[in-house]
PDB file of N, CA and C in Angstrom:
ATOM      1  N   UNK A   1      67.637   5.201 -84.225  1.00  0.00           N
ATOM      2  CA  UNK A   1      68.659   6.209 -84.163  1.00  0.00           C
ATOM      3  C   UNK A   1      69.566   6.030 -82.942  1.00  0.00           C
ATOM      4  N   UNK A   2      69.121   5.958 -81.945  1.00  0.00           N
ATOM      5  CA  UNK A   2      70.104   5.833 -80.736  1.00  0.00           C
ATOM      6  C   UNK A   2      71.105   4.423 -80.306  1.00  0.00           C
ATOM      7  N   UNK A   3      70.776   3.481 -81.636  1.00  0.00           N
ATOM      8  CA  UNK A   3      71.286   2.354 -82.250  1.00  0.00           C
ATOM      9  C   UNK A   3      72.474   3.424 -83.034  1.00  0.00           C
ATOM     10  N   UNK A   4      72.497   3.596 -83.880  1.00  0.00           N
ATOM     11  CA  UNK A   4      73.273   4.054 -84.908  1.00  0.00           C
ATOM     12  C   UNK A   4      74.411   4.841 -83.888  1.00  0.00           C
ATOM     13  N   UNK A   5      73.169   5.607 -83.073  1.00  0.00           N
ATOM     14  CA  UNK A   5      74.678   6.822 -82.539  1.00  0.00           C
ATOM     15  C   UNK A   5      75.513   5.896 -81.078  1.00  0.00           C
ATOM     16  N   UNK A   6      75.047   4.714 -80.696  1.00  0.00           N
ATOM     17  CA  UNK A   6      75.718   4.357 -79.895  1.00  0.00           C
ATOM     18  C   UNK A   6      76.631   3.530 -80.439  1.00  0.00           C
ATOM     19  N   UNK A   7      76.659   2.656 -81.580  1.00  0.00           N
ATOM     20  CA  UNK A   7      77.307   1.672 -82.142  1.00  0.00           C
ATOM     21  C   UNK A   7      78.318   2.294 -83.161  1.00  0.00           C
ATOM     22  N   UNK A   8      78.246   3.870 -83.439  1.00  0.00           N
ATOM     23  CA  UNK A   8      79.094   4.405 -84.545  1.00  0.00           C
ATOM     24  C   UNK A   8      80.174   4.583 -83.995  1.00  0.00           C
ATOM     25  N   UNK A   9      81.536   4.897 -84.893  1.00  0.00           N
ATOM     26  CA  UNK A   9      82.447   5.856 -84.103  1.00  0.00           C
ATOM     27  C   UNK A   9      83.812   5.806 -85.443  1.00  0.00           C
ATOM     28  N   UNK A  10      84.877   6.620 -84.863  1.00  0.00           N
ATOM     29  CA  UNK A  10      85.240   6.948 -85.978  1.00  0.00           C
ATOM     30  C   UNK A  10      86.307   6.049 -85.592  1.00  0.00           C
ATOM     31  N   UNK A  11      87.345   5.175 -86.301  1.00  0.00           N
ATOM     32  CA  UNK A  11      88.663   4.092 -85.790  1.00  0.00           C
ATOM     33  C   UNK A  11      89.935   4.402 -87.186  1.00  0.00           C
ATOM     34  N   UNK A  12      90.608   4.860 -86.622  1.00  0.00           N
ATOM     35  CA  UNK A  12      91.845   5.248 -87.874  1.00  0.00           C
ATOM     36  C   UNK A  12      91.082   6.012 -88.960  1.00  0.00           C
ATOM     37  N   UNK A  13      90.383   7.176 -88.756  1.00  0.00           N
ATOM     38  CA  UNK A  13      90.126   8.087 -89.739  1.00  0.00           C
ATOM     39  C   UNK A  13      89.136   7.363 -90.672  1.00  0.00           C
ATOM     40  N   UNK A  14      88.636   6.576 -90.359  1.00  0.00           N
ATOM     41  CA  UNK A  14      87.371   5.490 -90.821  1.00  0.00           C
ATOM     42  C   UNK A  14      85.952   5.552 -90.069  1.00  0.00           C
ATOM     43  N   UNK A  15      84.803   6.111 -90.857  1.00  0.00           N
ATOM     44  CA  UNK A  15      83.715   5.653 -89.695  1.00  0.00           C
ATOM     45  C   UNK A  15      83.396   4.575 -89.988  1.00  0.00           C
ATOM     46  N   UNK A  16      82.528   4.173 -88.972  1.00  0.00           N
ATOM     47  CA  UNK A  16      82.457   2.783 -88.614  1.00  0.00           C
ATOM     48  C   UNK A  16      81.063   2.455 -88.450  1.00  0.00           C
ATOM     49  N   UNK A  17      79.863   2.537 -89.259  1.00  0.00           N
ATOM     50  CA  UNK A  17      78.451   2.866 -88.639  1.00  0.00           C
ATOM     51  C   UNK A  17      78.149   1.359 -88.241  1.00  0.00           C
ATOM     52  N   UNK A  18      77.699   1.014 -87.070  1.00  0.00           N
ATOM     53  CA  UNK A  18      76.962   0.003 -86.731  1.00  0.00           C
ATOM     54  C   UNK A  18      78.176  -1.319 -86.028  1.00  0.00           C
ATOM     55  N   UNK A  19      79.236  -0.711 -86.036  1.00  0.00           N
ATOM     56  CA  UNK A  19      80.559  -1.374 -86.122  1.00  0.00           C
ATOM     57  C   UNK A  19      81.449  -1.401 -84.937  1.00  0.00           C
ATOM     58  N   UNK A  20      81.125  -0.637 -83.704  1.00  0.00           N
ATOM     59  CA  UNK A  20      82.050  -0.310 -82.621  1.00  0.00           C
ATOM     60  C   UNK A  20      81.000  -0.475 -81.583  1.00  0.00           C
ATOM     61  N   UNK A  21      80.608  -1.803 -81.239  1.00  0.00           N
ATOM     62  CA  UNK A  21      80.070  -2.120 -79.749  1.00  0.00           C
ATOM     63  C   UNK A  21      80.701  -2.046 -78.632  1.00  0.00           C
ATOM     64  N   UNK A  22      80.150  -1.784 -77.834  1.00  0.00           N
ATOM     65  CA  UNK A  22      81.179  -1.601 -75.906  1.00  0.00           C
ATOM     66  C   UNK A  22      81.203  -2.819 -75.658  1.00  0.00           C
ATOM     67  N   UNK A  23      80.427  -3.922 -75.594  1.00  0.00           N
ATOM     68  CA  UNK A  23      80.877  -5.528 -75.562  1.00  0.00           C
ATOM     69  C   UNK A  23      79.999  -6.251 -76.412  1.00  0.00           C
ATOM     70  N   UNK A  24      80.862  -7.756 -76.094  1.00  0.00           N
ATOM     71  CA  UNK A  24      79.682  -8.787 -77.249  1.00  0.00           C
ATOM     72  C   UNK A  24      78.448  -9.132 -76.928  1.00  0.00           C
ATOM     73  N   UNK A  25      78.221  -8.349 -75.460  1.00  0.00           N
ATOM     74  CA  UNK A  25      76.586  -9.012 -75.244  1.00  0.00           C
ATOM     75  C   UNK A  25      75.618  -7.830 -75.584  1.00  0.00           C
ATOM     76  N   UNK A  26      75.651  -6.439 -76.220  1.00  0.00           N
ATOM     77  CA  UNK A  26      74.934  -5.251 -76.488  1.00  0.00           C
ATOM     78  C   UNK A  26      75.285  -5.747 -78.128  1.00  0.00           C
ATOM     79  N   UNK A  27      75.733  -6.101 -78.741  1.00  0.00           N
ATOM     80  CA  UNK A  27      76.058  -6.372 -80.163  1.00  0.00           C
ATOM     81  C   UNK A  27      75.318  -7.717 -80.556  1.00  0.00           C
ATOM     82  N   UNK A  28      75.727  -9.207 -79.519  1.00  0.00           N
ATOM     83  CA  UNK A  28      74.418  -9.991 -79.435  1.00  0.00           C
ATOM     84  C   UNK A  28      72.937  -9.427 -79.217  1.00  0.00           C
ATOM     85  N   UNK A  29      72.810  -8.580 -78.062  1.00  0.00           N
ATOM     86  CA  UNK A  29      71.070  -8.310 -78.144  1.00  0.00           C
ATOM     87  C   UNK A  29      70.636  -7.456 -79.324  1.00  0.00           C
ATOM     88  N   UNK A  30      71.766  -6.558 -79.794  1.00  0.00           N
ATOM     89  CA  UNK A  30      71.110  -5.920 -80.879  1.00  0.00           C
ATOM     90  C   UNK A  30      70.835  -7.075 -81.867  1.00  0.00           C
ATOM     91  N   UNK A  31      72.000  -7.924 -82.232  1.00  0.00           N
ATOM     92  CA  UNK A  31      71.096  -9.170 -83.691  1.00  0.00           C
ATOM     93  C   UNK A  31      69.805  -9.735 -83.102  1.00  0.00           C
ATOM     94  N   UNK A  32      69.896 -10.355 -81.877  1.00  0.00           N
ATOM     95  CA  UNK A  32      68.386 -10.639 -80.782  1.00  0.00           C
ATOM     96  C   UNK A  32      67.104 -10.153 -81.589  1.00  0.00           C
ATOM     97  N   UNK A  33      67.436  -8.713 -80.947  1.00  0.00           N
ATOM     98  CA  UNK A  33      66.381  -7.936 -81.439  1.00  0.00           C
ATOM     99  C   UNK A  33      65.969  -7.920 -83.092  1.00  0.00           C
ATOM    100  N   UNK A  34      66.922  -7.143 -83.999  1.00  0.00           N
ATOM    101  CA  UNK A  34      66.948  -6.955 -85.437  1.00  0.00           C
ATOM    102  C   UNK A  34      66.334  -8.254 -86.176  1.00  0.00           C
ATOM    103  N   UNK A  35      67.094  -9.680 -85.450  1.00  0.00           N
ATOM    104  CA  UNK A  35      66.010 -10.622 -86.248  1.00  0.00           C
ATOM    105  C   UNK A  35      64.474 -10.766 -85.813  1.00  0.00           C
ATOM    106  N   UNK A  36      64.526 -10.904 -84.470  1.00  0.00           N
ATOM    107  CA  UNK A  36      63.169 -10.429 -83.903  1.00  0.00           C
ATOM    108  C   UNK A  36      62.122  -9.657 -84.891  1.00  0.00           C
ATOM    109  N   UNK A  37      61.879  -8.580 -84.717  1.00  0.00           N
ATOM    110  CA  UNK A  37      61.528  -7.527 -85.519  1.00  0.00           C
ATOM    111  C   UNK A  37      61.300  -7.836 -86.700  1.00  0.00           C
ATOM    112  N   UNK A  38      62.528  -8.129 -87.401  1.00  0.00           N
ATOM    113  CA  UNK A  38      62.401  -8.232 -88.952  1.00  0.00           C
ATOM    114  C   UNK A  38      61.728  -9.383 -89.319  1.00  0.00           C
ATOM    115  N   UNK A  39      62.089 -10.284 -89.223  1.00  0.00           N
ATOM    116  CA  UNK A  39      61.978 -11.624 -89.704  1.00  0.00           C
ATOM    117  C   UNK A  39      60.541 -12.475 -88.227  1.00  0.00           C
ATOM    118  N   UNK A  40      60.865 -13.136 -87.158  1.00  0.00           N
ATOM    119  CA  UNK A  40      59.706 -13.441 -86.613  1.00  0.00           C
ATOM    120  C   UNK A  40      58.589 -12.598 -86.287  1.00  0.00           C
ATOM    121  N   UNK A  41      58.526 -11.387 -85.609  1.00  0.00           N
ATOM    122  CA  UNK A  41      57.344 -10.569 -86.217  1.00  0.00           C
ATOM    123  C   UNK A  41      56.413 -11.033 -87.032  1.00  0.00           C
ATOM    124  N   UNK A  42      57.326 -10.300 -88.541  1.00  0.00           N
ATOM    125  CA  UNK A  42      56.988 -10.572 -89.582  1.00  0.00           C
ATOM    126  C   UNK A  42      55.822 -11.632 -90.066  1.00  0.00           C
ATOM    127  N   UNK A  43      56.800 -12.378 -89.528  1.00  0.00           N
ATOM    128  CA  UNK A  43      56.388 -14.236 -89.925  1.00  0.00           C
ATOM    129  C   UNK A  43      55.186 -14.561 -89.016  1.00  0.00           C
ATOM    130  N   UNK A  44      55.075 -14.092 -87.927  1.00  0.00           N
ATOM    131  CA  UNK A  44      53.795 -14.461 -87.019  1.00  0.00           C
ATOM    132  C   UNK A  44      52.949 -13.810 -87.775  1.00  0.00           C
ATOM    133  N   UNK A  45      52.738 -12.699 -88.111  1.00  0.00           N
ATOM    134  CA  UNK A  45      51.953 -11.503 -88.961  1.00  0.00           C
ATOM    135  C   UNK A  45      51.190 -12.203 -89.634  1.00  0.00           C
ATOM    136  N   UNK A  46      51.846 -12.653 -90.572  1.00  0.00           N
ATOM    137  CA  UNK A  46      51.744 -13.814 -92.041  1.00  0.00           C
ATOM    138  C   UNK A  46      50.706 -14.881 -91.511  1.00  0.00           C
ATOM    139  N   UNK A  47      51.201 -15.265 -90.548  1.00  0.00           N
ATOM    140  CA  UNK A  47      50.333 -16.792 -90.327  1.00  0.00           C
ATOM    141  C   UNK A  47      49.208 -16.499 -89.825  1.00  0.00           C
ATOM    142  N   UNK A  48      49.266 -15.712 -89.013  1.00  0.00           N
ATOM    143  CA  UNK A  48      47.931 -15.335 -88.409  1.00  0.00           C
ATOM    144  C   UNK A  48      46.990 -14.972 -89.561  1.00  0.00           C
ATOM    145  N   UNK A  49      47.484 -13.314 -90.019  1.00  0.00           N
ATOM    146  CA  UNK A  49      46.380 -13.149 -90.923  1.00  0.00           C
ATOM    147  C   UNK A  49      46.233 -14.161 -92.248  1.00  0.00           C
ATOM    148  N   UNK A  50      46.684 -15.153 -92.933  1.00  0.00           N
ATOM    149  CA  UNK A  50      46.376 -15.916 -93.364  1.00  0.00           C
ATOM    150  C   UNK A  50      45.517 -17.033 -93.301  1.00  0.00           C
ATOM    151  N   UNK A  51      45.612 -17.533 -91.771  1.00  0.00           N
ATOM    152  CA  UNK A  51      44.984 -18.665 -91.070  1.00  0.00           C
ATOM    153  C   UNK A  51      43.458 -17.815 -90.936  1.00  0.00           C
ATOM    154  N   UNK A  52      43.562 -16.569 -90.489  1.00  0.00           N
ATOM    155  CA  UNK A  52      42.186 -16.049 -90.921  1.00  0.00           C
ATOM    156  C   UNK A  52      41.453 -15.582 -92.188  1.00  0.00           C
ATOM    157  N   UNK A  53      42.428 -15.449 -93.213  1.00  0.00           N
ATOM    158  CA  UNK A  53      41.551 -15.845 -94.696  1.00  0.00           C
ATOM    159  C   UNK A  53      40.928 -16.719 -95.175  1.00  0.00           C
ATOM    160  N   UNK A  54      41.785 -17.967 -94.313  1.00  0.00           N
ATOM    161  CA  UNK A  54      41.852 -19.662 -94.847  1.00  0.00           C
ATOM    162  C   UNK A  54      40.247 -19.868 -94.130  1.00  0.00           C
ATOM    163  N   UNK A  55      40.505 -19.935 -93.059  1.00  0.00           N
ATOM    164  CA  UNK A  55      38.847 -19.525 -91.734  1.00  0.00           C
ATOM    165  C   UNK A  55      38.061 -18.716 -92.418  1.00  0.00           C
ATOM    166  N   UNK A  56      38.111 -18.150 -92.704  1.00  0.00           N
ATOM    167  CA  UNK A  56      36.758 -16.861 -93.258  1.00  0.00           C
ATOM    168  C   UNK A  56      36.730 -17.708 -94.989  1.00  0.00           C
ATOM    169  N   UNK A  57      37.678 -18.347 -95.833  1.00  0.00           N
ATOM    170  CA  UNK A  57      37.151 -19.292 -97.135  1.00  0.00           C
ATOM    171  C   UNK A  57      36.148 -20.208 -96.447  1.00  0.00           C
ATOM    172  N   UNK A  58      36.522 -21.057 -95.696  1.00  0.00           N
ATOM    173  CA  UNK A  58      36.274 -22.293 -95.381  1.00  0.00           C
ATOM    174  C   UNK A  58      34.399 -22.273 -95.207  1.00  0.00           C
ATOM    175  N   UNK A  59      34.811 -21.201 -94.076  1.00  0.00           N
ATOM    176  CA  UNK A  59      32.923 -20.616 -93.594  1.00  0.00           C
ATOM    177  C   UNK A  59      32.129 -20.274 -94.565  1.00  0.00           C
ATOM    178  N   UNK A  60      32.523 -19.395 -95.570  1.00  0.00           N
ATOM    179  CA  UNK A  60      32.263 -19.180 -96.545  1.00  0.00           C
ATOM    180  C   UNK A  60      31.413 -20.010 -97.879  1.00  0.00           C
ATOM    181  N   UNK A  61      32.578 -21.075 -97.920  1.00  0.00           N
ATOM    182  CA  UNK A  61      32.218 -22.567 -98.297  1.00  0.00           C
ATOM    183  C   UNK A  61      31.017 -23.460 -97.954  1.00  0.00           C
ATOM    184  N   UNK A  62      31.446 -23.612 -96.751  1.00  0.00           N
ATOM    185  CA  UNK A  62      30.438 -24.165 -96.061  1.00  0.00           C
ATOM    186  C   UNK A  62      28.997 -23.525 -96.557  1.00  0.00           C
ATOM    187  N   UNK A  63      28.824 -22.258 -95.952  1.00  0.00           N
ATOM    188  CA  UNK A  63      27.857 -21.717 -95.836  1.00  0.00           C
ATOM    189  C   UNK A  63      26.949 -21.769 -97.781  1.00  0.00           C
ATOM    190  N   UNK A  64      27.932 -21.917 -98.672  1.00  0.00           N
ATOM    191  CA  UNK A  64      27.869 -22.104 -99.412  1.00  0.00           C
ATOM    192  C   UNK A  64      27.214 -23.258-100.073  1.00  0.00           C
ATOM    193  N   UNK A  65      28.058 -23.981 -99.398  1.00  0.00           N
ATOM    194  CA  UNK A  65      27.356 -26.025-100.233  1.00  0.00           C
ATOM    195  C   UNK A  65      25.903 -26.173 -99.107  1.00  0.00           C
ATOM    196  N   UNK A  66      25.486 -25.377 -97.731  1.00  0.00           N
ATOM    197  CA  UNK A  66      24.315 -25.388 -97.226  1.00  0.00           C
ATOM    198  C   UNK A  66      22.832 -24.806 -98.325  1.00  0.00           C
ATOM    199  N   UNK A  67      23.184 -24.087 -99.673  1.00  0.00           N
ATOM    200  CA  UNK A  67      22.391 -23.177-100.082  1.00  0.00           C
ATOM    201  C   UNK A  67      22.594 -24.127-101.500  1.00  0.00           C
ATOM    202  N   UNK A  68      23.096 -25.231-101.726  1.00  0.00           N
ATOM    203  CA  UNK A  68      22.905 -26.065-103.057  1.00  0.00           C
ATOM    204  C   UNK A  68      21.131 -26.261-103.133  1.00  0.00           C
ATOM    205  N   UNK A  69      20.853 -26.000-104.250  1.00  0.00           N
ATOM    206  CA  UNK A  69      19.407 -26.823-105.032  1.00  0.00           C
ATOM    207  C   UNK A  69      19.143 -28.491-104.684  1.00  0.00           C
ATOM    208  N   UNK A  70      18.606 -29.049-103.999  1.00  0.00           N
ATOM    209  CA  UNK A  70      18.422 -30.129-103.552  1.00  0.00           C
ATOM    210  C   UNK A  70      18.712 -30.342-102.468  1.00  0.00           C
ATOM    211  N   UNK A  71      19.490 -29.387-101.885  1.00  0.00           N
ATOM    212  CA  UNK A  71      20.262 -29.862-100.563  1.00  0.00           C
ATOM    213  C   UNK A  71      18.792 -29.925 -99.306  1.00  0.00           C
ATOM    214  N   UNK A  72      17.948 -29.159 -99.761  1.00  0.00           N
ATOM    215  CA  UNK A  72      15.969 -28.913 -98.702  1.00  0.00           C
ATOM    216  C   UNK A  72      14.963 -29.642 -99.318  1.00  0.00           C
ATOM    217  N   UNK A  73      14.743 -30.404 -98.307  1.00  0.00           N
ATOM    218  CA  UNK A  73      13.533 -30.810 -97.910  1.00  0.00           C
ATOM    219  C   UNK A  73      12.232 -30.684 -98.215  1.00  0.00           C
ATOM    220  N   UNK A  74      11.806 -30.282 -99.496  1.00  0.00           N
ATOM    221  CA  UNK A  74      10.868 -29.250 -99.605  1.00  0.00           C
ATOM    222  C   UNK A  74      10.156 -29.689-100.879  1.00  0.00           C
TER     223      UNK A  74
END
């Protein structure tokens, strides 16, 4: 919100939401940020908890082909 109300404003009887920055470097950090957030966030999110599904199959597996019929000594 304090995005919206700083970047709004009204220009020839037109509002302008997201459209009237005070300079190009508060209009750069806002895209900075917005892809930030949206998109790498995101994307770290993904890999991580994936790479720990992939880890928790694998063990799984393993622990699995240890418990084959023939695999003991016995």
């Amino acid at each position: 919100m304090p995005t919206a109300l700083e970047s709004s404003g009204v220009k020839n009887g037109t509002c302008l939401g997201y459209g009237m920055w005070k300079n190009k470097q508060s209009a750069m950090a806002y895209g900075i940020f917005y892809f930030v957030i949206s998109y790498a966030v995101v994307l770290l999110i993904f890999i991580f908890c994936y790479g720990q599904i992939l880890m928790a199959i694998r063990r799984q597996a393993r622990v699995m082909a240890s418990h084959e019929p023939g695999s003991c000594d016995g």
